[in-house]
PDB file of N, CA and C in Angstrom:
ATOM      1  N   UNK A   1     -37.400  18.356  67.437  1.00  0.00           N
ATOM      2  CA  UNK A   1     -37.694  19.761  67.670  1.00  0.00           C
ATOM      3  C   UNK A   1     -36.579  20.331  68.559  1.00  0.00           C
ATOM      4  N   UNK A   2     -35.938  21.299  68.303  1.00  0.00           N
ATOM      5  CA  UNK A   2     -35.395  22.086  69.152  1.00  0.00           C
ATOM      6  C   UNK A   2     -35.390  22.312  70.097  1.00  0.00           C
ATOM      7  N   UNK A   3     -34.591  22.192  71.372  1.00  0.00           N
ATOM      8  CA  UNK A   3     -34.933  22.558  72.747  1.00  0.00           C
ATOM      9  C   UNK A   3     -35.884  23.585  73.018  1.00  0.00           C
ATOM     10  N   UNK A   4     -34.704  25.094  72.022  1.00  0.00           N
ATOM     11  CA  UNK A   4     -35.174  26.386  73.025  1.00  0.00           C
ATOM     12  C   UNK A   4     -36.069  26.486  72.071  1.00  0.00           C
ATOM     13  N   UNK A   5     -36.668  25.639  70.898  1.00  0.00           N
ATOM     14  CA  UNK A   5     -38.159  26.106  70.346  1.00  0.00           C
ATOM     15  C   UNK A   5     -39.460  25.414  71.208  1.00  0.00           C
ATOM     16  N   UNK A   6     -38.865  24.032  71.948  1.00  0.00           N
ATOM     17  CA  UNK A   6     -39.981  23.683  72.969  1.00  0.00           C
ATOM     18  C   UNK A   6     -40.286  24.483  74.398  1.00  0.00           C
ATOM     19  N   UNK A   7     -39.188  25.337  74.625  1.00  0.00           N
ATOM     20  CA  UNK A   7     -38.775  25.963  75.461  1.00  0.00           C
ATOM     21  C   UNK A   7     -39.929  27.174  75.594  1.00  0.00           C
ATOM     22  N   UNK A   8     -39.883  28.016  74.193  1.00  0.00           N
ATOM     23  CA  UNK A   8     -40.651  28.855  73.549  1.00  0.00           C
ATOM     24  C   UNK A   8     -42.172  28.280  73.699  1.00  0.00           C
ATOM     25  N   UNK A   9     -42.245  27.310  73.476  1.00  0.00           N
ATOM     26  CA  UNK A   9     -43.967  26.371  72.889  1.00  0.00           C
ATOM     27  C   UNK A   9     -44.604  26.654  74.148  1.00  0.00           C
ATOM     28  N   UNK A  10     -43.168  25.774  75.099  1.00  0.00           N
ATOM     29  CA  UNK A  10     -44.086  25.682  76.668  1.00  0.00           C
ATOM     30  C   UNK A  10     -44.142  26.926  77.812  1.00  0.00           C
ATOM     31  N   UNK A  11     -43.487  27.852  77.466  1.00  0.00           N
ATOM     32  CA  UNK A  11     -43.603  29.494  77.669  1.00  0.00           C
ATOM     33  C   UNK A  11     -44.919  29.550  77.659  1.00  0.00           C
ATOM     34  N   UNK A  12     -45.381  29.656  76.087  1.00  0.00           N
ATOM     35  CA  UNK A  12     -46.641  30.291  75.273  1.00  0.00           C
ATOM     36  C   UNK A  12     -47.913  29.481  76.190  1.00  0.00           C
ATOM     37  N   UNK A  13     -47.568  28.240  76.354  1.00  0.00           N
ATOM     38  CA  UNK A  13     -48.471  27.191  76.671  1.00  0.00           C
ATOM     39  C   UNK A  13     -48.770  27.488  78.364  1.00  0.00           C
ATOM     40  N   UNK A  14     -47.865  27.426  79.396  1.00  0.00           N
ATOM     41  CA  UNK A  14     -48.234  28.049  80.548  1.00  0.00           C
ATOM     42  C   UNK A  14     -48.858  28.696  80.748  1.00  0.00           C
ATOM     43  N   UNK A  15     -48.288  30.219  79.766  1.00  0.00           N
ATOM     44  CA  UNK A  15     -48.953  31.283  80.148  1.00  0.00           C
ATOM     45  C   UNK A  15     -50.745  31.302  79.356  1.00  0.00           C
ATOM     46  N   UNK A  16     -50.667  30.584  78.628  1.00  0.00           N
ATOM     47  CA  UNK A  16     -52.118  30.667  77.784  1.00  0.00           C
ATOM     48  C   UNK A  16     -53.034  29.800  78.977  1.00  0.00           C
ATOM     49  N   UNK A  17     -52.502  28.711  79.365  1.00  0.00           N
ATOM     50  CA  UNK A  17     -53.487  27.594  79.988  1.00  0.00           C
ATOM     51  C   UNK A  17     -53.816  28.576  81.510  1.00  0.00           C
ATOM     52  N   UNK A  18     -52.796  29.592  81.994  1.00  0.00           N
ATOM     53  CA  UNK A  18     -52.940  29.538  82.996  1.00  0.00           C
ATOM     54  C   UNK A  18     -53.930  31.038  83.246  1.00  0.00           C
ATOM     55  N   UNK A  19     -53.492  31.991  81.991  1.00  0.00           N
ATOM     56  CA  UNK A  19     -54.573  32.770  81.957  1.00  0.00           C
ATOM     57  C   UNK A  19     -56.193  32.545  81.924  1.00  0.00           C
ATOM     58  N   UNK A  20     -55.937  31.647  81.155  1.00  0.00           N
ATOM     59  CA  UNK A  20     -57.746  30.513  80.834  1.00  0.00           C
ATOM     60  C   UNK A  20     -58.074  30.505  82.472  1.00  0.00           C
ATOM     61  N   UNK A  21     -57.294  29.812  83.222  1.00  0.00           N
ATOM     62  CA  UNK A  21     -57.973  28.934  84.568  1.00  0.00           C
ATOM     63  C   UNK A  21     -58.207  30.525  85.282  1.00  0.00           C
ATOM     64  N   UNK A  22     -57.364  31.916  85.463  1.00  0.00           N
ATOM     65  CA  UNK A  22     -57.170  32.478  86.322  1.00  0.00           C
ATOM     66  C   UNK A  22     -58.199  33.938  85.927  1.00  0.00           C
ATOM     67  N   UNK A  23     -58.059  34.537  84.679  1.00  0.00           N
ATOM     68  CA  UNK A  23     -58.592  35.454  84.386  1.00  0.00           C
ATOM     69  C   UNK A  23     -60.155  35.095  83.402  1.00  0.00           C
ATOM     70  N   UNK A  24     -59.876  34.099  82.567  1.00  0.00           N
ATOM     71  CA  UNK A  24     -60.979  34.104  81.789  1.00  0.00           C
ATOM     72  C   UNK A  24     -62.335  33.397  82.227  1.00  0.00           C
ATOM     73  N   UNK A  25     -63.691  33.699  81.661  1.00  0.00           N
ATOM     74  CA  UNK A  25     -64.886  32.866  82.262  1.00  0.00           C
ATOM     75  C   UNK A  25     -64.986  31.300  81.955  1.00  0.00           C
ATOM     76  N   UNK A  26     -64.458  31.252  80.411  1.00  0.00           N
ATOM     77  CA  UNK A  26     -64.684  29.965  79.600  1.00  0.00           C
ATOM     78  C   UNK A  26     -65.978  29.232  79.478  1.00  0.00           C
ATOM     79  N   UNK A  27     -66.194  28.847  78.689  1.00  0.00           N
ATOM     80  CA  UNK A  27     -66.989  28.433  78.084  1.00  0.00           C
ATOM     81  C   UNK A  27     -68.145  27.908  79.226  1.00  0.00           C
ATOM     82  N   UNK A  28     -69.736  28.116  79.036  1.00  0.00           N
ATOM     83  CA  UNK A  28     -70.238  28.287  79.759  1.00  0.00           C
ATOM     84  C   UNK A  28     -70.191  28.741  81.545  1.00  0.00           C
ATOM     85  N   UNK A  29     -68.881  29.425  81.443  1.00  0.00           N
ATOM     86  CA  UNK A  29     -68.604  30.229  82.781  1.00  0.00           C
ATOM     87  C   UNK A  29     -68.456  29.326  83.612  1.00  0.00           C
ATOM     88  N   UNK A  30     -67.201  28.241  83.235  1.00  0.00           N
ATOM     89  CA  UNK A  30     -67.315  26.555  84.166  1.00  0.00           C
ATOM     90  C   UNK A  30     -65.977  27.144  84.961  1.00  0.00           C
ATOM     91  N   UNK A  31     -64.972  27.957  83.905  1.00  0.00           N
ATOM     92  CA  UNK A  31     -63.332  28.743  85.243  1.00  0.00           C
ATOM     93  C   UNK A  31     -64.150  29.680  86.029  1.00  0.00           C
ATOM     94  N   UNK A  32     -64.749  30.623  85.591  1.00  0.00           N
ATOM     95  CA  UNK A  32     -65.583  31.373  86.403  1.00  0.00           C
ATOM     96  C   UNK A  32     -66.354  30.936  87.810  1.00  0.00           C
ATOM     97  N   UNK A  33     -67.026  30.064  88.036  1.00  0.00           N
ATOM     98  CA  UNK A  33     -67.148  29.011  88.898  1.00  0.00           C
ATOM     99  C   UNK A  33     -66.421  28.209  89.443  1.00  0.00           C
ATOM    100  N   UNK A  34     -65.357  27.654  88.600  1.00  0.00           N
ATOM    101  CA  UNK A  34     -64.370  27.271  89.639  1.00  0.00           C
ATOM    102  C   UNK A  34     -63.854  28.106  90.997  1.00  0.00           C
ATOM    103  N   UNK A  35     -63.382  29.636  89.939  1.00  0.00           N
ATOM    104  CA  UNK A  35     -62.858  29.790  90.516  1.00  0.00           C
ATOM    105  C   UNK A  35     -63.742  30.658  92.296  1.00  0.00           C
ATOM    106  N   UNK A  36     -65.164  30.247  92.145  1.00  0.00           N
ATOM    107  CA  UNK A  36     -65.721  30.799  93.236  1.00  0.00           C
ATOM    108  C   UNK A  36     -65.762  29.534  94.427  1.00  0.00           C
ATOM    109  N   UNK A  37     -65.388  28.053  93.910  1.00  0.00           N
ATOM    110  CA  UNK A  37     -65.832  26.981  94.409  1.00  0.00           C
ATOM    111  C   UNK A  37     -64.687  27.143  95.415  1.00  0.00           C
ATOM    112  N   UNK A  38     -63.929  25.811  95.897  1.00  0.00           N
ATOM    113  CA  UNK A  38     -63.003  25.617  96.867  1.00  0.00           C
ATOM    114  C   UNK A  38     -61.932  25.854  95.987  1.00  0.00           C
ATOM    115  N   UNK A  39     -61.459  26.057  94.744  1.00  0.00           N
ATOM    116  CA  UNK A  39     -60.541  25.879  94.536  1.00  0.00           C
ATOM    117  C   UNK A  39     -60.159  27.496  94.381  1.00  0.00           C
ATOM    118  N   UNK A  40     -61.211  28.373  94.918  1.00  0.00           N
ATOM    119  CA  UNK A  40     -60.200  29.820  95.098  1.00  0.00           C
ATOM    120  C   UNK A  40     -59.575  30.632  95.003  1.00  0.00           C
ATOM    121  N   UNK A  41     -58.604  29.765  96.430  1.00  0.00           N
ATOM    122  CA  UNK A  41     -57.397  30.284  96.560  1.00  0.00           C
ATOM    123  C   UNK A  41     -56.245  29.944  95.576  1.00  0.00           C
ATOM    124  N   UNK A  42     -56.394  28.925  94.845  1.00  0.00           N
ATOM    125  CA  UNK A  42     -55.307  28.441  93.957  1.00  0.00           C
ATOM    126  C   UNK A  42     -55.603  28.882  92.636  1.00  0.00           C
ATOM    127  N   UNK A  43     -56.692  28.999  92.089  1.00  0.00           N
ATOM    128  CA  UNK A  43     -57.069  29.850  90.833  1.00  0.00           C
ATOM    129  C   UNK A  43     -57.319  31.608  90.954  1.00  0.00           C
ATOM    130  N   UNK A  44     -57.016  32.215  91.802  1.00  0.00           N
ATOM    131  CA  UNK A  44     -57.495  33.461  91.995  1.00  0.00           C
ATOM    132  C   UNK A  44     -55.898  34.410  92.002  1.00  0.00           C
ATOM    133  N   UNK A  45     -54.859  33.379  91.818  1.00  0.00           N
ATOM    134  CA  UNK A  45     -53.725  33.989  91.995  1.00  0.00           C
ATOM    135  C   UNK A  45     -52.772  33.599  90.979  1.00  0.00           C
ATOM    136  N   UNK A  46     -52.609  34.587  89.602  1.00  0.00           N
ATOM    137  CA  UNK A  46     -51.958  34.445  88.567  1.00  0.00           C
ATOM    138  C   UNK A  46     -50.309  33.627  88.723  1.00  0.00           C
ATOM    139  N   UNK A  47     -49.750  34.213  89.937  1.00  0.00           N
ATOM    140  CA  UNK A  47     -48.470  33.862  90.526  1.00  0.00           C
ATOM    141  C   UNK A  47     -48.411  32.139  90.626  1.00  0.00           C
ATOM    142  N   UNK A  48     -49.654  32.576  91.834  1.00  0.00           N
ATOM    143  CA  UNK A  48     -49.569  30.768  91.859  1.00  0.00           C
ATOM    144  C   UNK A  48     -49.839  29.877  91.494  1.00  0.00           C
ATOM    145  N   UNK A  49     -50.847  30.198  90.534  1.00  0.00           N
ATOM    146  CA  UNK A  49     -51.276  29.398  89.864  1.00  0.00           C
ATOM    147  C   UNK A  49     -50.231  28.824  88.578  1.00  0.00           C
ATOM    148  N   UNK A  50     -49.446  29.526  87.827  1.00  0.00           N
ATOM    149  CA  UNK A  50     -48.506  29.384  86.715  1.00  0.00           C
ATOM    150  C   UNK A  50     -47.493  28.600  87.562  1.00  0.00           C
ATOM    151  N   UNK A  51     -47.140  28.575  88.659  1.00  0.00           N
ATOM    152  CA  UNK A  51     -46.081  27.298  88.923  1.00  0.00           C
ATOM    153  C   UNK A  51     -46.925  26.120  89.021  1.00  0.00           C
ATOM    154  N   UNK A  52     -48.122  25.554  89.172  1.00  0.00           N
ATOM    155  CA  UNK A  52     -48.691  24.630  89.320  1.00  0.00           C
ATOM    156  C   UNK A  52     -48.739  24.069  87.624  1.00  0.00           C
ATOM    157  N   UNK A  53     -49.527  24.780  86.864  1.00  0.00           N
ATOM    158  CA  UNK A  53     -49.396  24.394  85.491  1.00  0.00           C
ATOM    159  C   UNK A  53     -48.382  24.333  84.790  1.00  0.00           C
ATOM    160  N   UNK A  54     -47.111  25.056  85.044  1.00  0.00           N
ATOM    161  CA  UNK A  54     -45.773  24.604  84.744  1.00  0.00           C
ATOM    162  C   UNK A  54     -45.355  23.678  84.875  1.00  0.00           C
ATOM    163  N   UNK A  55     -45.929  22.374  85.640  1.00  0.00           N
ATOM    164  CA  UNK A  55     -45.122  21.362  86.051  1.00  0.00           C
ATOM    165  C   UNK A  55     -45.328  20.535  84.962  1.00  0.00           C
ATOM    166  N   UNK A  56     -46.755  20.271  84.103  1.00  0.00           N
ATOM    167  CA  UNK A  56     -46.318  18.970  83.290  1.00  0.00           C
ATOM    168  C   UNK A  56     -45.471  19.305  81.964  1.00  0.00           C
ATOM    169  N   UNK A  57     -45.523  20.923  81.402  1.00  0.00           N
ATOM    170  CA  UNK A  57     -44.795  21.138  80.870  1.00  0.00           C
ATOM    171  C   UNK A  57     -43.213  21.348  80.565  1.00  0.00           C
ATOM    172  N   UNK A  58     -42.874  20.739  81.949  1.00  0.00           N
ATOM    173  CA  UNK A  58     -41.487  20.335  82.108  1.00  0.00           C
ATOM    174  C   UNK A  58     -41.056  19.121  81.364  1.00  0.00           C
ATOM    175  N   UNK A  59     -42.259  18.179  81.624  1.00  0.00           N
ATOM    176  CA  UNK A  59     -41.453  17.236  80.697  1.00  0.00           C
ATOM    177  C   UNK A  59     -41.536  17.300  79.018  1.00  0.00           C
ATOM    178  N   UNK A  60     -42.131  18.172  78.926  1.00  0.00           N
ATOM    179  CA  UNK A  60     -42.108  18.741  77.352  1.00  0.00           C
ATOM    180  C   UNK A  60     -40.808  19.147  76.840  1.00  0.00           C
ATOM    181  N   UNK A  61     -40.193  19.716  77.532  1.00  0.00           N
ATOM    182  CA  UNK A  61     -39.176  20.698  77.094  1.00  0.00           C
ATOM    183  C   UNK A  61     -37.837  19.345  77.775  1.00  0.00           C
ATOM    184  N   UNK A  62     -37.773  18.392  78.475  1.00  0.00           N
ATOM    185  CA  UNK A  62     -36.835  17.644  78.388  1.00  0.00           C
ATOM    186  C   UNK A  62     -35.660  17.886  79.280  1.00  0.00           C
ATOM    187  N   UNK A  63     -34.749  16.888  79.472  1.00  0.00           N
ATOM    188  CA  UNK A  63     -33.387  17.560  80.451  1.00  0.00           C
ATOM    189  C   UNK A  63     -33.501  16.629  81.571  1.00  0.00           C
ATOM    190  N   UNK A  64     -32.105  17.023  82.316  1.00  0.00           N
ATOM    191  CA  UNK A  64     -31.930  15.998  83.441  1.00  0.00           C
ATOM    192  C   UNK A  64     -32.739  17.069  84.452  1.00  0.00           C
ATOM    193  N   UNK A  65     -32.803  15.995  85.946  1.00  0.00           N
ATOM    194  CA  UNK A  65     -33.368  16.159  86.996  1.00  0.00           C
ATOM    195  C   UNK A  65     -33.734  17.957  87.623  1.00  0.00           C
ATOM    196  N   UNK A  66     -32.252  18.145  87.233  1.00  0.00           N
ATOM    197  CA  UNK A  66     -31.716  19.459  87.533  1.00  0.00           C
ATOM    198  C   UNK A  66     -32.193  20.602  86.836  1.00  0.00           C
ATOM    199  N   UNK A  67     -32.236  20.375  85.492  1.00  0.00           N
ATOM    200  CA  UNK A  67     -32.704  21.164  84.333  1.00  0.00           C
ATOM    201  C   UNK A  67     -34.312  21.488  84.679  1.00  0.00           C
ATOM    202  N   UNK A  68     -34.885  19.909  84.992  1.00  0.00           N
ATOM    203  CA  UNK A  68     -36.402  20.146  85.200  1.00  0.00           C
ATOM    204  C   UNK A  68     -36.763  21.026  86.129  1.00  0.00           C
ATOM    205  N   UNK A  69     -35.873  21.349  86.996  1.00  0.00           N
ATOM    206  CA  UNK A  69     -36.332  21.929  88.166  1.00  0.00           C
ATOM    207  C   UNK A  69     -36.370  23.480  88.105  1.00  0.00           C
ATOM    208  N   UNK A  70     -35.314  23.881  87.338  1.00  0.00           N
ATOM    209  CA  UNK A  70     -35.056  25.310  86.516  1.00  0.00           C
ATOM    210  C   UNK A  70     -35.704  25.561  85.863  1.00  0.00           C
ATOM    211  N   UNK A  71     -36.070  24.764  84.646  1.00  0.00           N
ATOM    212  CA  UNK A  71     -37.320  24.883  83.624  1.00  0.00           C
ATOM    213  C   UNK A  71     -38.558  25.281  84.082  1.00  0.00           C
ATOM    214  N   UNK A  72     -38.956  24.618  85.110  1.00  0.00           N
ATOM    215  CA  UNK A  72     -39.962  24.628  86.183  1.00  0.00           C
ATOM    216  C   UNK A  72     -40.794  25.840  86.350  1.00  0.00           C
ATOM    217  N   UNK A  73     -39.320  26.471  87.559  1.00  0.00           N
ATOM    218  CA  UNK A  73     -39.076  27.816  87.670  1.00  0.00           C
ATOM    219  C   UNK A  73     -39.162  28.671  86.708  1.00  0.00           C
ATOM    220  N   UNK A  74     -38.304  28.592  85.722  1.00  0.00           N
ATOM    221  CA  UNK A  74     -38.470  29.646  84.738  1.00  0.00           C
ATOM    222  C   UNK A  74     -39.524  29.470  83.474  1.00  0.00           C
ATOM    223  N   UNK A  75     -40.419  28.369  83.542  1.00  0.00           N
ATOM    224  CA  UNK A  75     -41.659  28.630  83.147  1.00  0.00           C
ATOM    225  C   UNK A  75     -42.586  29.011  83.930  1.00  0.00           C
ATOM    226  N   UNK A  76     -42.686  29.053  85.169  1.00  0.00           N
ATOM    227  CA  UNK A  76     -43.813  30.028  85.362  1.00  0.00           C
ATOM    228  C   UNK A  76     -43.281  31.729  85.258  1.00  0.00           C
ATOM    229  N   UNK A  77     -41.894  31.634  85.780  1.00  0.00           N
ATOM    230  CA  UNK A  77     -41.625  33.129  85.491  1.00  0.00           C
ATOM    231  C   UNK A  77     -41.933  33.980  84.490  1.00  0.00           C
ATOM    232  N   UNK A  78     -41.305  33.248  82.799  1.00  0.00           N
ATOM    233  CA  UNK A  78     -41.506  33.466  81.867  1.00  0.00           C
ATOM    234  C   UNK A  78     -43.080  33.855  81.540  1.00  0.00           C
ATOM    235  N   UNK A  79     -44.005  32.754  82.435  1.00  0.00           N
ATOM    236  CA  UNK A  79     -45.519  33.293  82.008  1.00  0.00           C
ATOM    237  C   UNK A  79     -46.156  34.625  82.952  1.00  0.00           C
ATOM    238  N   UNK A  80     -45.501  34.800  84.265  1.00  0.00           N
ATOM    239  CA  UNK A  80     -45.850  36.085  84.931  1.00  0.00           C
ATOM    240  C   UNK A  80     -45.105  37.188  83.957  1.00  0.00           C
ATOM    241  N   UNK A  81     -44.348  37.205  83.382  1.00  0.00           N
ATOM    242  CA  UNK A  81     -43.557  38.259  82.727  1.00  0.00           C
ATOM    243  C   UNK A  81     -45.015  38.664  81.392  1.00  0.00           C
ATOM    244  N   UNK A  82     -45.184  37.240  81.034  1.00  0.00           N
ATOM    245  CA  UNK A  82     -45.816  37.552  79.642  1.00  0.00           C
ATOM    246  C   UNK A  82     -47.452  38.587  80.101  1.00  0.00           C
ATOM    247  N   UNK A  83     -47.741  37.808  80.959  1.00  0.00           N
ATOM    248  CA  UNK A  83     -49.136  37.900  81.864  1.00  0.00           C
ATOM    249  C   UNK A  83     -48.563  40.028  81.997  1.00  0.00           C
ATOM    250  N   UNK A  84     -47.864  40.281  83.016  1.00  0.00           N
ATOM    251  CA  UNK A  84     -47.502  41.736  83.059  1.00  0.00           C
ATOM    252  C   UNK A  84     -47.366  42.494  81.770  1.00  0.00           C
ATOM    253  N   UNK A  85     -46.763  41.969  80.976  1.00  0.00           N
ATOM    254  CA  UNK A  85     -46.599  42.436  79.380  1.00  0.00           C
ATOM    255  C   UNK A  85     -47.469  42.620  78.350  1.00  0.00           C
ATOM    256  N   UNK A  86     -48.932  42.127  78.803  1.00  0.00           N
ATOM    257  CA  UNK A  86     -50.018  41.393  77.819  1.00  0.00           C
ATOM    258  C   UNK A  86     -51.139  42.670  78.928  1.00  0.00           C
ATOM    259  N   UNK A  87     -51.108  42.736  80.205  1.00  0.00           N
ATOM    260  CA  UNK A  87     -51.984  43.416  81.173  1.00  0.00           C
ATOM    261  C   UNK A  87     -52.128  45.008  80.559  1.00  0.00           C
ATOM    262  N   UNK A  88     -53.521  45.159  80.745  1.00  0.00           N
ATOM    263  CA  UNK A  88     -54.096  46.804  80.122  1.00  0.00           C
ATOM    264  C   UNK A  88     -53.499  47.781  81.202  1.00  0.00           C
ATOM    265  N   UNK A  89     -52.922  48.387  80.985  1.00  0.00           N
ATOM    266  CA  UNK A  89     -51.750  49.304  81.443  1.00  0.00           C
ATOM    267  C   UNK A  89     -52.420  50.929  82.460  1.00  0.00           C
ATOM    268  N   UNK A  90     -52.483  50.734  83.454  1.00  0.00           N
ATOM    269  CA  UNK A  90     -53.307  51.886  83.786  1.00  0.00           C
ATOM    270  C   UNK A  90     -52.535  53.415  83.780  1.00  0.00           C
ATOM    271  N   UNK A  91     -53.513  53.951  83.465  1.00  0.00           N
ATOM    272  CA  UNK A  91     -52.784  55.245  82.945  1.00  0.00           C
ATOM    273  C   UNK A  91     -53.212  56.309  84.669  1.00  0.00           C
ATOM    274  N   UNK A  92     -52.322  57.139  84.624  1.00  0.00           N
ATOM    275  CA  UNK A  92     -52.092  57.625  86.328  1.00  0.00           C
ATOM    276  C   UNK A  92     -51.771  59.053  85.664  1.00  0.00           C
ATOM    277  N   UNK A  93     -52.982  60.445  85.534  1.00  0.00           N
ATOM    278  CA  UNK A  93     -52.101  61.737  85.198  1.00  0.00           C
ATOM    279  C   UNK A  93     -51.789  62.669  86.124  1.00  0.00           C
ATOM    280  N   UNK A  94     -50.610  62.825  86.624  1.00  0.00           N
ATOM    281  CA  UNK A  94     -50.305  63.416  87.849  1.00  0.00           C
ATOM    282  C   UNK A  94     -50.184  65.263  87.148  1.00  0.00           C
ATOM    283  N   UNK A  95     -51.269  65.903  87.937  1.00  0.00           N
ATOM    284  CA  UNK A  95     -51.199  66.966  87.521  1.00  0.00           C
ATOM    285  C   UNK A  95     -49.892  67.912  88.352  1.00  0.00           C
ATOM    286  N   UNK A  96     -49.416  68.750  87.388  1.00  0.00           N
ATOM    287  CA  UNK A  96     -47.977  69.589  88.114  1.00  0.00           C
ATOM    288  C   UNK A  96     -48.513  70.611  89.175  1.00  0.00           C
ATOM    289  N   UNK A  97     -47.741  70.384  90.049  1.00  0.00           N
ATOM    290  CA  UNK A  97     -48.221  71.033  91.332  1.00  0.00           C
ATOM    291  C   UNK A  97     -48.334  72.542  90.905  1.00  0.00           C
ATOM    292  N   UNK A  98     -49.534  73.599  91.554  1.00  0.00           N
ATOM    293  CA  UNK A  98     -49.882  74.831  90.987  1.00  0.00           C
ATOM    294  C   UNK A  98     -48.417  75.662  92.188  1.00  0.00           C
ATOM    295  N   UNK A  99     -48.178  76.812  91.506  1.00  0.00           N
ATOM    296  CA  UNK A  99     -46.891  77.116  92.113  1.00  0.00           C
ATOM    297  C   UNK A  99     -47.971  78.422  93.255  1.00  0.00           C
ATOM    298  N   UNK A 100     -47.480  78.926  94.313  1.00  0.00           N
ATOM    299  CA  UNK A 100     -48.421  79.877  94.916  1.00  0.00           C
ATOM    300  C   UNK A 100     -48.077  81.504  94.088  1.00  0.00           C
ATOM    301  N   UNK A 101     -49.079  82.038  93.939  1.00  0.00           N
ATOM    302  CA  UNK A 101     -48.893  83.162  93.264  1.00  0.00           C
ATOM    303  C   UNK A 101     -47.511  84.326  93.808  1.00  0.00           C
ATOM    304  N   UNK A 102     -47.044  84.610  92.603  1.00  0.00           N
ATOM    305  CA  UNK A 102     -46.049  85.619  93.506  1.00  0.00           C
ATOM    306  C   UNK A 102     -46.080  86.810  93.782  1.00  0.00           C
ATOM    307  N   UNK A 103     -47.008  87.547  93.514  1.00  0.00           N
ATOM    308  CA  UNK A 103     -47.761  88.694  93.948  1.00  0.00           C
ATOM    309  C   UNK A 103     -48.026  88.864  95.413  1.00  0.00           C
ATOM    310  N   UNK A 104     -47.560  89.997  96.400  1.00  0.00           N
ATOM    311  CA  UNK A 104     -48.010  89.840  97.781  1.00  0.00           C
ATOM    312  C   UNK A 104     -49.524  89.712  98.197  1.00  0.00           C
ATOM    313  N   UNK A 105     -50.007  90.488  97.002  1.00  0.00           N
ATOM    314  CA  UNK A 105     -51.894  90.655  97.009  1.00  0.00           C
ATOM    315  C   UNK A 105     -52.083  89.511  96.801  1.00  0.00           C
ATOM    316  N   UNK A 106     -52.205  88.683  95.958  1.00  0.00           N
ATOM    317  CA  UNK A 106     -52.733  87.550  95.762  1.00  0.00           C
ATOM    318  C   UNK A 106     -52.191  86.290  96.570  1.00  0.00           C
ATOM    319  N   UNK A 107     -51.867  86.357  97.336  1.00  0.00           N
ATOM    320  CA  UNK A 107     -51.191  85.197  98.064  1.00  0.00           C
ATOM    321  C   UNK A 107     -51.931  84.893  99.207  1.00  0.00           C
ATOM    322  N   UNK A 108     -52.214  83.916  99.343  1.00  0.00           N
ATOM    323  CA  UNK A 108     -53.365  82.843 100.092  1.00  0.00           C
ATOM    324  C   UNK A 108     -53.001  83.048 101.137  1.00  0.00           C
ATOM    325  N   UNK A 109     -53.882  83.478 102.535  1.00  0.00           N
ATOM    326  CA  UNK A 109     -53.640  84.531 103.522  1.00  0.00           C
ATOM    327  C   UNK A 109     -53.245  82.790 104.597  1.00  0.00           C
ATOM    328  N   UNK A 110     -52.274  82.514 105.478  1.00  0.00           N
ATOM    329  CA  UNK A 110     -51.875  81.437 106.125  1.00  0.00           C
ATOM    330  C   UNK A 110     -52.186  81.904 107.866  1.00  0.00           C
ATOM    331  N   UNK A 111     -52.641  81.631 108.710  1.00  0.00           N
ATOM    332  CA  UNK A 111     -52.330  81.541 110.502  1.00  0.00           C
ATOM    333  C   UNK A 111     -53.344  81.894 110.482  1.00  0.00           C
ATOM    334  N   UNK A 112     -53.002  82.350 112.073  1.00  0.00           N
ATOM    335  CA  UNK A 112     -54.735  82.586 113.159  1.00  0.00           C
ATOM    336  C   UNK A 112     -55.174  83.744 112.786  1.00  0.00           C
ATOM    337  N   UNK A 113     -54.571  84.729 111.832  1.00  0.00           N
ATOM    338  CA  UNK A 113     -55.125  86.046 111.621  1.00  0.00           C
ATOM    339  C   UNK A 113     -56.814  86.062 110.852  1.00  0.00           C
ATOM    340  N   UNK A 114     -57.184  86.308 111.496  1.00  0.00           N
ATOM    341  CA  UNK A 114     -58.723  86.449 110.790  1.00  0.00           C
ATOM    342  C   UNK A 114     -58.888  87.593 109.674  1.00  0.00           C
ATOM    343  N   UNK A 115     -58.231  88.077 108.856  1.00  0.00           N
ATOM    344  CA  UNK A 115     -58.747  88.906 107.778  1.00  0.00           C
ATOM    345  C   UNK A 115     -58.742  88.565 106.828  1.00  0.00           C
TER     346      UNK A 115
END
């Protein structure tokens, strides 16, 4: 098999295993519970969690010492990228600021004047 097609596999594979542990309930709601048990802090954080599950998929993808360590790295990156890319996108409608009328009559009376 191809490097950069195992490369690709174990991308897909990070980011799938690590969404399972971090966002999803699974099957009888057993990640869901995990993630309320002690293990938390380490499942409650998409970031950190994808360098932890990146690691056995290093030796998937192959290479010297050096390589593994990059691979590493840039499989969990690769799966925070996918994770941001895949996330329901919140929509924000910033309404355009109303301009003040330019009429002297109609213009919104400002200071200590009481009338």
């Amino acid at each position: 098999m191809h490097y950069a097609f195992r490369f690709v596999l174990a991308v897909l594979a990070v980011w799938r295993v690590t969404h399972l542990l971090a966002k999803e309930d699974g099957p009888w709601r057993i990640f869901k519970r995990l993630r309320r048990s002690f293990l938390e802090t380490v499942l409650s954080c998409f970031y950190c969690l994808s360098i932890w599950v990146a690691v056995p998929f290093v030796w998937f993808t192959g290479g010297s010492l050096l390589e593994k360590v990059v691979v590493w790295l840039a499989l969990s990156g690769a799966a925070i990228l996918l994770e941001k890319a895949t996330e329901e996108s919140l929509e924000i409608k910033i309404e355009p600021e109303q301009e003040e009328p330019k009429h002297e009559l109609l213009r919104a009376k400002h200071g200590a004047a009481g009338h």
